[in-house]
C-alpha atoms as a PDB file:
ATOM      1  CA  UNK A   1      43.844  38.406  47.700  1.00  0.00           C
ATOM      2  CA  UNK A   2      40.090  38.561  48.687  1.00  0.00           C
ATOM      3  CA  UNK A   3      37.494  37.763  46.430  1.00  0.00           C
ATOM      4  CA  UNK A   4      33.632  38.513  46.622  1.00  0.00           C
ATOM      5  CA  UNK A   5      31.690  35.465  45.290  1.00  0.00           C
ATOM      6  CA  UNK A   6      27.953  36.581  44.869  1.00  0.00           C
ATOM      7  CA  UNK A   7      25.835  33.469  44.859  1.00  0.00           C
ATOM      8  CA  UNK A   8      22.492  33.665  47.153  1.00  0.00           C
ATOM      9  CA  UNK A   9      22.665  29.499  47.296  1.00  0.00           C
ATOM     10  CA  UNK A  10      26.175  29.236  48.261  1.00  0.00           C
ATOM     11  CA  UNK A  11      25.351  31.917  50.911  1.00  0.00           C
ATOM     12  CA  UNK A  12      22.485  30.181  52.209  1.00  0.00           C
ATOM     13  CA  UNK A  13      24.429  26.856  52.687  1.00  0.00           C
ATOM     14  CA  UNK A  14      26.902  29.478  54.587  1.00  0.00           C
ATOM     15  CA  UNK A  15      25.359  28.900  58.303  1.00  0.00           C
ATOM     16  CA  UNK A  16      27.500  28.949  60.977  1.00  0.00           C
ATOM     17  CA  UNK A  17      27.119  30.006  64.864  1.00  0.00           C
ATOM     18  CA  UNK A  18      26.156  32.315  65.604  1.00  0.00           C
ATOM     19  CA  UNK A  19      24.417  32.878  62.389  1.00  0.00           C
ATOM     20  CA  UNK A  20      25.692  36.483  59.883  1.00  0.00           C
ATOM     21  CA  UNK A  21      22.941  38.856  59.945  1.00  0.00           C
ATOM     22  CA  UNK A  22      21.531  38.968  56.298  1.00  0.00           C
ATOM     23  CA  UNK A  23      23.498  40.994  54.312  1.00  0.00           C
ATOM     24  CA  UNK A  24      26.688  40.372  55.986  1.00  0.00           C
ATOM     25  CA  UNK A  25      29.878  38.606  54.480  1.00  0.00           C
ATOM     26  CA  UNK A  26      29.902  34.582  54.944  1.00  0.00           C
ATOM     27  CA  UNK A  27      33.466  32.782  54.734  1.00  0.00           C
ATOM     28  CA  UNK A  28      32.949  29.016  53.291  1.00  0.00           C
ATOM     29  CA  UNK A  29      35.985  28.569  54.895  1.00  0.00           C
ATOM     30  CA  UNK A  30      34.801  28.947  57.900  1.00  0.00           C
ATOM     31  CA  UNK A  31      30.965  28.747  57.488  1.00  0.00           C
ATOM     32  CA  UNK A  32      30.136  26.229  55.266  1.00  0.00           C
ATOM     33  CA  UNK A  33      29.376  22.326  56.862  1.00  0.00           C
ATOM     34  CA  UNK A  34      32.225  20.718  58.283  1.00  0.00           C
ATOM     35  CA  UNK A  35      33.119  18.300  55.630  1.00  0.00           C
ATOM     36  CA  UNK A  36      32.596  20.811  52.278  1.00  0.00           C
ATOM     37  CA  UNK A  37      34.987  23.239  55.070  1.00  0.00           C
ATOM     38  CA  UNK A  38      37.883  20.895  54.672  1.00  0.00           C
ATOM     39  CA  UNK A  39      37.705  20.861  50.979  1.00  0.00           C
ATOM     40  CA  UNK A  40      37.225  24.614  50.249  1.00  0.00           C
ATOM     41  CA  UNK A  41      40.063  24.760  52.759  1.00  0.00           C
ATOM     42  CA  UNK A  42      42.372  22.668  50.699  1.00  0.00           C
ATOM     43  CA  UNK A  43      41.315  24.093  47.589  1.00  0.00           C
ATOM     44  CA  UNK A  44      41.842  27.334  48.475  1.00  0.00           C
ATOM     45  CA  UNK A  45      45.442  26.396  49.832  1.00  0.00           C
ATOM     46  CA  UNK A  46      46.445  25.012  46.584  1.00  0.00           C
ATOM     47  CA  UNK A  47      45.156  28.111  44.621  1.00  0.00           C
ATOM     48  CA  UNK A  48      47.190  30.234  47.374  1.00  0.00           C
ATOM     49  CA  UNK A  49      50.384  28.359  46.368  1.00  0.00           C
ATOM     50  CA  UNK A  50      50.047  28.984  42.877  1.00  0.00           C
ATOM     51  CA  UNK A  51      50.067  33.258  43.287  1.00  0.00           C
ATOM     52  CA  UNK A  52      52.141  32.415  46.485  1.00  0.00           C
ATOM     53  CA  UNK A  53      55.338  35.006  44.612  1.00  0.00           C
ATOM     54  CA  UNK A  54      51.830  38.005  44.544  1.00  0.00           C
ATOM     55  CA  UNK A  55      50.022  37.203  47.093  1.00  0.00           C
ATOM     56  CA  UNK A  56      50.148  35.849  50.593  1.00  0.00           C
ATOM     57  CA  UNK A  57      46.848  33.898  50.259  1.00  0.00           C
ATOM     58  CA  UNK A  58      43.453  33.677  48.644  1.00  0.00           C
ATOM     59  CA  UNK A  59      40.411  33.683  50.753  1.00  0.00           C
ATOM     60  CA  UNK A  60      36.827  34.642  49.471  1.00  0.00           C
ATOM     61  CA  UNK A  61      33.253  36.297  51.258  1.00  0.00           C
ATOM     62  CA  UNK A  62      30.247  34.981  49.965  1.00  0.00           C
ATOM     63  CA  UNK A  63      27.473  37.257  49.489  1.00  0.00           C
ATOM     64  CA  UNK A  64      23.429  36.872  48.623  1.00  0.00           C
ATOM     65  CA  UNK A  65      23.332  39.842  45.743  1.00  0.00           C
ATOM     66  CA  UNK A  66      25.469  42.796  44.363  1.00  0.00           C
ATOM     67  CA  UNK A  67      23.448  45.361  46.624  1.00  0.00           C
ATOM     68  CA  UNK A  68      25.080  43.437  49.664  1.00  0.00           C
ATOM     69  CA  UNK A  69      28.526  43.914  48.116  1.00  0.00           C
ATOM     70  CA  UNK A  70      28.445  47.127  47.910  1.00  0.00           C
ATOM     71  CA  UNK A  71      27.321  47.723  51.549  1.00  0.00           C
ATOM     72  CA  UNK A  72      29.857  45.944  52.790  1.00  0.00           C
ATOM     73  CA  UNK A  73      32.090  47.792  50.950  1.00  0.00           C
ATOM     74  CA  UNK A  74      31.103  51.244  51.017  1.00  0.00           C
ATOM     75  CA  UNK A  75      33.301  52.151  53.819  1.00  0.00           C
ATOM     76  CA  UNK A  76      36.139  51.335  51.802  1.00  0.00           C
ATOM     77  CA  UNK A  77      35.609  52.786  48.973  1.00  0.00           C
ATOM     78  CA  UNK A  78      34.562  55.915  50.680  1.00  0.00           C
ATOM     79  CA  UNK A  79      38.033  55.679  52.610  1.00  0.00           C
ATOM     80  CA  UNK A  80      39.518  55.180  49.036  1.00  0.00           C
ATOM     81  CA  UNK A  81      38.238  58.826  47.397  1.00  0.00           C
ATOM     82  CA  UNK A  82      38.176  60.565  50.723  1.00  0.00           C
ATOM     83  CA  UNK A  83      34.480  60.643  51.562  1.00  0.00           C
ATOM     84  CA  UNK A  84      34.134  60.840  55.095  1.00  0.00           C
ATOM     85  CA  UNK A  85      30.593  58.874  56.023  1.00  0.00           C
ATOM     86  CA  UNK A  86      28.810  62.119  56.829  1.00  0.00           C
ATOM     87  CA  UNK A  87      29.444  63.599  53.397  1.00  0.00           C
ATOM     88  CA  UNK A  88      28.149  60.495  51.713  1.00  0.00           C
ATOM     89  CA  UNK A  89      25.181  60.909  54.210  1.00  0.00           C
ATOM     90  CA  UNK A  90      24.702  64.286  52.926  1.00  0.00           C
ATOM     91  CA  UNK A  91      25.562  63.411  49.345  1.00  0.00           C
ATOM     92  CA  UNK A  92      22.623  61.223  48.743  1.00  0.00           C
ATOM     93  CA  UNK A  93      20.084  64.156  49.378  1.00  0.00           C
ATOM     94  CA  UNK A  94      22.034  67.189  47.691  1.00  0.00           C
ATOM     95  CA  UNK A  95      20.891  67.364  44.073  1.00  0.00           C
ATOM     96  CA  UNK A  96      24.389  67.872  42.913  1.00  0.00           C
ATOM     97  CA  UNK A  97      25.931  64.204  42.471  1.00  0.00           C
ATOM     98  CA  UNK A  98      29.350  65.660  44.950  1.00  0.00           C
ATOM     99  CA  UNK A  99      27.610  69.118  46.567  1.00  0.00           C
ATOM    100  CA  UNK A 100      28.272  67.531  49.819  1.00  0.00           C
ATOM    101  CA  UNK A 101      32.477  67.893  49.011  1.00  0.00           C
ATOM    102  CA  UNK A 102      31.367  71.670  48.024  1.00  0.00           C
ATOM    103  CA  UNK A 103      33.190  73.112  51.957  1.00  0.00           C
ATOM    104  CA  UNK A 104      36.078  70.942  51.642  1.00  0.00           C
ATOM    105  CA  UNK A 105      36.713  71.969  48.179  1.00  0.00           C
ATOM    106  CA  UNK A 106      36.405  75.508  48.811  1.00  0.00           C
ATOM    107  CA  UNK A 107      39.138  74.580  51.429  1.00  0.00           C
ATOM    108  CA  UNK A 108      41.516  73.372  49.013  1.00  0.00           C
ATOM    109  CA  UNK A 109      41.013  76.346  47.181  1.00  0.00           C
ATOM    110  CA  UNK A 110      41.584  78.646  50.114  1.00  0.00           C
ATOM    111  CA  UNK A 111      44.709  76.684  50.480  1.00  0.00           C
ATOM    112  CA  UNK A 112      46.085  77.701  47.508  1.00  0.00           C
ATOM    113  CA  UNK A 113      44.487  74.191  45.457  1.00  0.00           C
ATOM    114  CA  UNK A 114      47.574  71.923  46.628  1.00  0.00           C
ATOM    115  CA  UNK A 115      48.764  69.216  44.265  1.00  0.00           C
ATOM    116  CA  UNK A 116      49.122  66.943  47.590  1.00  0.00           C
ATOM    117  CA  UNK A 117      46.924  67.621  50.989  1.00  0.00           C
ATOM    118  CA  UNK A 118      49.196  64.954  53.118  1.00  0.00           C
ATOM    119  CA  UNK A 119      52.442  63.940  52.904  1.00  0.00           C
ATOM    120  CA  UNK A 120      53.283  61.759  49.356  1.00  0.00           C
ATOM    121  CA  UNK A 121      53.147  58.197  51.100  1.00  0.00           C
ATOM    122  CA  UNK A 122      49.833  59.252  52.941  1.00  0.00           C
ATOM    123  CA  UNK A 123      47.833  60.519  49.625  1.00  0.00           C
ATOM    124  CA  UNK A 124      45.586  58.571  47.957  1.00  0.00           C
ATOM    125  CA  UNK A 125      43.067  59.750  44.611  1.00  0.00           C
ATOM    126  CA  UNK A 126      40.034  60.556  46.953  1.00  0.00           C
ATOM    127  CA  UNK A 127      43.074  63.900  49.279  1.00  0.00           C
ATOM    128  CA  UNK A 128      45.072  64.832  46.256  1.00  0.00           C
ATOM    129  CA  UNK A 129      45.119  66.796  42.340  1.00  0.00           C
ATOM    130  CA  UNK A 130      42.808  66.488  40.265  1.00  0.00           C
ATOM    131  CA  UNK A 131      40.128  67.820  43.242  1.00  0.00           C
ATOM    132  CA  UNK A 132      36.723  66.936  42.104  1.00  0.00           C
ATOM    133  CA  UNK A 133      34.044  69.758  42.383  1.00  0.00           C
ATOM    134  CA  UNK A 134      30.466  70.016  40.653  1.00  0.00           C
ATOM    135  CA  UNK A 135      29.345  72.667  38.218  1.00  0.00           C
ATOM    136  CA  UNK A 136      27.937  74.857  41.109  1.00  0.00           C
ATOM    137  CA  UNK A 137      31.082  75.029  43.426  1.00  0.00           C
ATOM    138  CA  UNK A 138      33.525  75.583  40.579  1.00  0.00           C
ATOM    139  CA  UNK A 139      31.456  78.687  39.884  1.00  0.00           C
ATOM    140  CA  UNK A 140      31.529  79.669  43.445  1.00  0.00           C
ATOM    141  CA  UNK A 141      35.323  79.023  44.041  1.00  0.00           C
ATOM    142  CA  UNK A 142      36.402  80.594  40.939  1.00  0.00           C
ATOM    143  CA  UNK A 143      33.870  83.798  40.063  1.00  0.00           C
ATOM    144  CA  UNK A 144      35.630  85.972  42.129  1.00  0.00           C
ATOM    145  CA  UNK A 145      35.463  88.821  40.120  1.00  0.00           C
ATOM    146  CA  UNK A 146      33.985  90.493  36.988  1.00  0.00           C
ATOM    147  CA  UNK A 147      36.755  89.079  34.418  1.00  0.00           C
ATOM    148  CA  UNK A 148      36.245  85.585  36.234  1.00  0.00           C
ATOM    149  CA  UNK A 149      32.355  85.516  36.079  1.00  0.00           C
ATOM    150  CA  UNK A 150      32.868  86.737  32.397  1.00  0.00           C
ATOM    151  CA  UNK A 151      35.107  83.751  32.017  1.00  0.00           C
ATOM    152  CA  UNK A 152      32.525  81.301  33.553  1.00  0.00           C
ATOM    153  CA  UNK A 153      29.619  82.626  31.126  1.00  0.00           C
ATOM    154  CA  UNK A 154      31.462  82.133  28.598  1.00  0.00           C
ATOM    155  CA  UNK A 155      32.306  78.117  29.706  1.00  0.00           C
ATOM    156  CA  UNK A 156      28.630  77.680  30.564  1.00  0.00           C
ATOM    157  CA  UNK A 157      28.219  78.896  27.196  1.00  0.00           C
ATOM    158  CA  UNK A 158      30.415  76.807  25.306  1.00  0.00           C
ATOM    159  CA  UNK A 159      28.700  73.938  27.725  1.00  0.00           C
ATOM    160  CA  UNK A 160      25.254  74.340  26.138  1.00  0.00           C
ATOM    161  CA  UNK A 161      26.973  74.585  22.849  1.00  0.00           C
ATOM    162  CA  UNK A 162      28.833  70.975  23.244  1.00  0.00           C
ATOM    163  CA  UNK A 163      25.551  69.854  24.132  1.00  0.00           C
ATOM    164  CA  UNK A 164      23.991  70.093  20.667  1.00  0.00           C
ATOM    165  CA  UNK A 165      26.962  67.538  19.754  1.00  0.00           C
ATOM    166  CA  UNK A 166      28.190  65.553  22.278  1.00  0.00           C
ATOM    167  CA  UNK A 167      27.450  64.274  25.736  1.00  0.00           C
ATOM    168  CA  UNK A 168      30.542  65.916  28.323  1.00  0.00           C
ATOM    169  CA  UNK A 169      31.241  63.304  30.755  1.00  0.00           C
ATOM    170  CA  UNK A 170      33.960  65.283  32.859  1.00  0.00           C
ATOM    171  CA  UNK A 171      36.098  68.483  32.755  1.00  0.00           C
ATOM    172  CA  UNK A 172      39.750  68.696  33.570  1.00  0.00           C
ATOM    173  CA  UNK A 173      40.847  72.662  34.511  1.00  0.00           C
ATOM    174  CA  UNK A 174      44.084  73.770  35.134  1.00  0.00           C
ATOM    175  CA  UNK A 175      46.200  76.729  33.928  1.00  0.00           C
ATOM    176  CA  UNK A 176      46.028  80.305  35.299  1.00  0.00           C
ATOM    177  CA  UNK A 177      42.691  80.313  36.076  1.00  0.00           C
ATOM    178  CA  UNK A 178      42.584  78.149  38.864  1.00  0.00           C
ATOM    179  CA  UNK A 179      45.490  79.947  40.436  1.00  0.00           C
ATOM    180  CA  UNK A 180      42.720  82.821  42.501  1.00  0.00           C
ATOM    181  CA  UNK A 181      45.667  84.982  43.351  1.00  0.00           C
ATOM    182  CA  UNK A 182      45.605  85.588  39.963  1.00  0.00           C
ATOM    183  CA  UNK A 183      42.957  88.433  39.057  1.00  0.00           C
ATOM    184  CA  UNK A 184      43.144  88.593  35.280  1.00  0.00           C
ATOM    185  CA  UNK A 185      43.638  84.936  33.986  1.00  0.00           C
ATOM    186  CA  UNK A 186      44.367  85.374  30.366  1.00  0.00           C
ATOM    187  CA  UNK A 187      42.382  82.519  29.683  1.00  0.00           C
ATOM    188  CA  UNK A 188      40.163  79.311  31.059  1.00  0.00           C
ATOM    189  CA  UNK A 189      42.379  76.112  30.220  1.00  0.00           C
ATOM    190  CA  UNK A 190      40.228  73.296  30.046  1.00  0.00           C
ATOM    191  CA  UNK A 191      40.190  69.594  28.439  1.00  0.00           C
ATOM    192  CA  UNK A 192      36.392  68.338  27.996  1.00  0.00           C
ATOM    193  CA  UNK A 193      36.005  64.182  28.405  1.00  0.00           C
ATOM    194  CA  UNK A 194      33.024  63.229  26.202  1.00  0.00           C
ATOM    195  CA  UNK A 195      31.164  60.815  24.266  1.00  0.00           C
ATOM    196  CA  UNK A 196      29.446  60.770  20.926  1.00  0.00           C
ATOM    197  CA  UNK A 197      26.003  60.991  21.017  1.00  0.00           C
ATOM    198  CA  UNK A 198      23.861  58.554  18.819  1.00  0.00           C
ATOM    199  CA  UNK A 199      21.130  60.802  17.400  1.00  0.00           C
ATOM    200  CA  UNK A 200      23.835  63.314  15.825  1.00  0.00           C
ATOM    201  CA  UNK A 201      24.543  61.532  12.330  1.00  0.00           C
ATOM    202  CA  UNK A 202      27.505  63.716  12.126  1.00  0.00           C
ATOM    203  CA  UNK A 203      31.021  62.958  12.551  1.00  0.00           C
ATOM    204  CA  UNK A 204      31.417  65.370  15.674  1.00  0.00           C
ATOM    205  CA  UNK A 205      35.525  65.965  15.191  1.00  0.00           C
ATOM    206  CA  UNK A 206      34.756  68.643  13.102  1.00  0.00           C
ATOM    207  CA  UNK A 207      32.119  70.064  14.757  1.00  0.00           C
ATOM    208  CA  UNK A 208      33.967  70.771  17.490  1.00  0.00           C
ATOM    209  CA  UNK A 209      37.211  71.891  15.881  1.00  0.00           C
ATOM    210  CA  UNK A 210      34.689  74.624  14.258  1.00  0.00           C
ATOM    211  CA  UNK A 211      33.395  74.955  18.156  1.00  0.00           C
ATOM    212  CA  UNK A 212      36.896  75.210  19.349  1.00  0.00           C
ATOM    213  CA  UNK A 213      37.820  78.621  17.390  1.00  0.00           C
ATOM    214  CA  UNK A 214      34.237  79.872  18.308  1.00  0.00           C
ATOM    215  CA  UNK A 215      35.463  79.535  22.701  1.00  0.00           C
ATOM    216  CA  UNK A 216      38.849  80.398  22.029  1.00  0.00           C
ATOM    217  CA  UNK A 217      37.170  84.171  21.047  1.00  0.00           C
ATOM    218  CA  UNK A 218      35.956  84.164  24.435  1.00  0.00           C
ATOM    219  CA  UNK A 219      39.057  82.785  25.892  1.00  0.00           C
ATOM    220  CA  UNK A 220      37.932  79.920  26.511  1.00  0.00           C
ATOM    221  CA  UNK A 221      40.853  77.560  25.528  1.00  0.00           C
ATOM    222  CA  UNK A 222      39.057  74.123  25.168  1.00  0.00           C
ATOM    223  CA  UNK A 223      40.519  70.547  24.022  1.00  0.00           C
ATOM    224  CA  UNK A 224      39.071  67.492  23.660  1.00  0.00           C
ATOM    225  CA  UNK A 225      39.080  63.521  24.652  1.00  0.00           C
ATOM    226  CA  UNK A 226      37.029  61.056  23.498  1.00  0.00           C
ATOM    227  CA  UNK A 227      36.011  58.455  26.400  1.00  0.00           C
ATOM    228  CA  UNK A 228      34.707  56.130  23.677  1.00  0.00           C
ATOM    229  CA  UNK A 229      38.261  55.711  22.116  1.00  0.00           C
ATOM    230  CA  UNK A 230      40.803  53.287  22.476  1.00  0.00           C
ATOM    231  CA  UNK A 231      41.599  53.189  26.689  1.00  0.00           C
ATOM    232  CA  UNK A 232      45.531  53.667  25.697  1.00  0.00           C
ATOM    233  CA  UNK A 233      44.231  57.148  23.735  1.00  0.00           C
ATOM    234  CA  UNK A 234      42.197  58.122  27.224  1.00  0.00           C
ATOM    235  CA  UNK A 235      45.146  57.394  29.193  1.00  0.00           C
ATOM    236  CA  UNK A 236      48.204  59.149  26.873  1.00  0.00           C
ATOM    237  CA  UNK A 237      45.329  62.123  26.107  1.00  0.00           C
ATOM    238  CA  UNK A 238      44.922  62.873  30.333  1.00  0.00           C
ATOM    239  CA  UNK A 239      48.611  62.421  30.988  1.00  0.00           C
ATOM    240  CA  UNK A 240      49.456  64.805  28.393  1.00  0.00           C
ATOM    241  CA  UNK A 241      47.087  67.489  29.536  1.00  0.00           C
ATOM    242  CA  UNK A 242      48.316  66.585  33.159  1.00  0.00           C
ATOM    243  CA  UNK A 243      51.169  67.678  32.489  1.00  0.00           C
ATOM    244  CA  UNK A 244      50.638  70.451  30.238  1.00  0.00           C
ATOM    245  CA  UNK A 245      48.243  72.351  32.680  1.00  0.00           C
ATOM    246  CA  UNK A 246      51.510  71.841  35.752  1.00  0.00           C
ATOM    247  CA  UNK A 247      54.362  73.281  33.651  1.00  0.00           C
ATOM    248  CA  UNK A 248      55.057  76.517  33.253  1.00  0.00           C
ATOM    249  CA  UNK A 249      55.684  79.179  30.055  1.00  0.00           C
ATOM    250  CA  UNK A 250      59.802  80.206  30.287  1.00  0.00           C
ATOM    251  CA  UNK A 251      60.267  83.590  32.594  1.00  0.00           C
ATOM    252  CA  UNK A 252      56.778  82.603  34.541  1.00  0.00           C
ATOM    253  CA  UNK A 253      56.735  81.639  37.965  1.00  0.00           C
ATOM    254  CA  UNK A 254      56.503  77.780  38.626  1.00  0.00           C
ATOM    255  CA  UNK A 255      53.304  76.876  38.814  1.00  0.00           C
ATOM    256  CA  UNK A 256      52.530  74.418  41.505  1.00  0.00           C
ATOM    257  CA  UNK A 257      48.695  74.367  42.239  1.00  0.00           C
ATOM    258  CA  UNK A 258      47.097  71.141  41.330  1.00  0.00           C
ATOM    259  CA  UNK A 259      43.809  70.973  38.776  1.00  0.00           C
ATOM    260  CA  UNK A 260      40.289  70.117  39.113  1.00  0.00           C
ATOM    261  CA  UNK A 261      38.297  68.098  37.940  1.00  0.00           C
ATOM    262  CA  UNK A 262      34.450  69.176  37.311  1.00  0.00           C
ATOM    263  CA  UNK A 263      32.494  65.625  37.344  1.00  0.00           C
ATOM    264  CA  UNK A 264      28.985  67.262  37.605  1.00  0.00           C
ATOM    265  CA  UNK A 265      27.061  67.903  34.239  1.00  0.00           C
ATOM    266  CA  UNK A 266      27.564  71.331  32.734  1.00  0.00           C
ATOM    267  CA  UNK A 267      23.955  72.531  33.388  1.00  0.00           C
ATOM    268  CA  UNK A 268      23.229  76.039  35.297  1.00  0.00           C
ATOM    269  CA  UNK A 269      23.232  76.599  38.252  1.00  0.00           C
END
């Protein structure tokens, strides 16, 4: 187990030769003077033994500020969602918060929008359902004819609606709709994440049952979670939908595209 310990003293006292360049990771294990070495050594050799049945030791990186940290660890995380370094590049001057996965979404798509892009014990969150596409590229993927782009008014609609109540976080999508071999989705299947918003004095739950029977005219068929419930409601809530959107109606074909996840705020594009 590795932990980051962010302490700018501590990482000054961390000198060794040839000397870190600013910024990067310092081991007191290895860095610190000789004599405080041999203690952190021991100490952390005691800790190790007592996780020694979860872990095979415990070593920590020092580091002068958070900023650091995350430099130092943005490769990882990036490895970890399936960012390759160009699209994060790209990501930080596209005014969409993900526009730079827009081509390798529209890939997906073309591919039929897999549950799985690699084999099972190769997948991770960042190559695998839910695929995460902004507001912009969802329209793009999915308005592929005149029903569709009727479809999508109608969400974008029901988006500026929700916004007079509540502040949407994230969209899951699933169902028919996301299937593009299909021409005449019956309807848009979609589960809206989202917080209550101070300023409305209101309790919103009825507000947007009332809001619910208005989308469902425009088949729009829209249910809600709240992210500022109980985490074990967020978590039953998704799985449930999960798993709702990935079965299938008796005498329909098996449905097994995966579902996506719009993360970028609802506004027009």
């Amino acid at each position: 187990m590795d932990l980051a310990i962010v302490d700018n003293d501590l990482y000054a006292r961390c000198e060794a030769a040839p000397k870190p360049a600013l910024g990067e990771p310092r081991f007191p294990e290895r860095d610190l003077p000789i004599p405080e070495r041999v203690s952190v050594r021991k100490a952390f050799d005691a800790i190790s033994r007592t996780v020694k049945d979860c872990y095979a030791y415990v070593s920590a990186a020092v580091f002068p500020d958070h900023a650091s940290l995350v430099r130092a660890q943005a490769g990882r995380i990036r490895a970890y969602l399936g960012i390759t370094a160009q699209e994060a590049a790209s990501q930080h001057t596209s005014a969409a918060p993900i526009g730079a996965l827009d081509a390798n979404f529209q890939r997906i798509v073309d591919a039929g929008l897999p549950r799985y892009s690699l084999p099972i014990a190769e997948s991770s969150p960042g190559n695998a359902s839910p695929w995460m596409v902004d507001n912009a590229a969802f329209q793009r993927a999915f308005g592929g004819n005149a029903l569709r782009k009727e479809r999508l008014a109608a969400l974008q609609q029901a988006f500026d609606d929700l916004a007079q109540v509540v502040d949407v976080q994230c969209s899951l999508v699933g169902g028919s709709f996301v299937d593009v071999a299909n021409a005449a989705p019956n309807d848009l299947d979609i589960v809206v994440f989202y917080r209550a918003r101070s300023e409305v004095r209101f309790e919103p739950g009825r507000a947007l049952q009332r809001l619910t029977r208005k989308f469902l005219l425009e088949h729009i068929d829209m249910r809600f979670v709240p992210c500022d419930a109980e985490p074990w409601l967020l978590v039953k809530l998704t799985s449930y939908f999960t798993m709702l959107y990935q079965s299938r109606r008796p005498g329909t074909e098996d449905r097994n595209h995966g579902l996506v996840l719009l993360v970028a705020g609802p506004g027009r594009s």
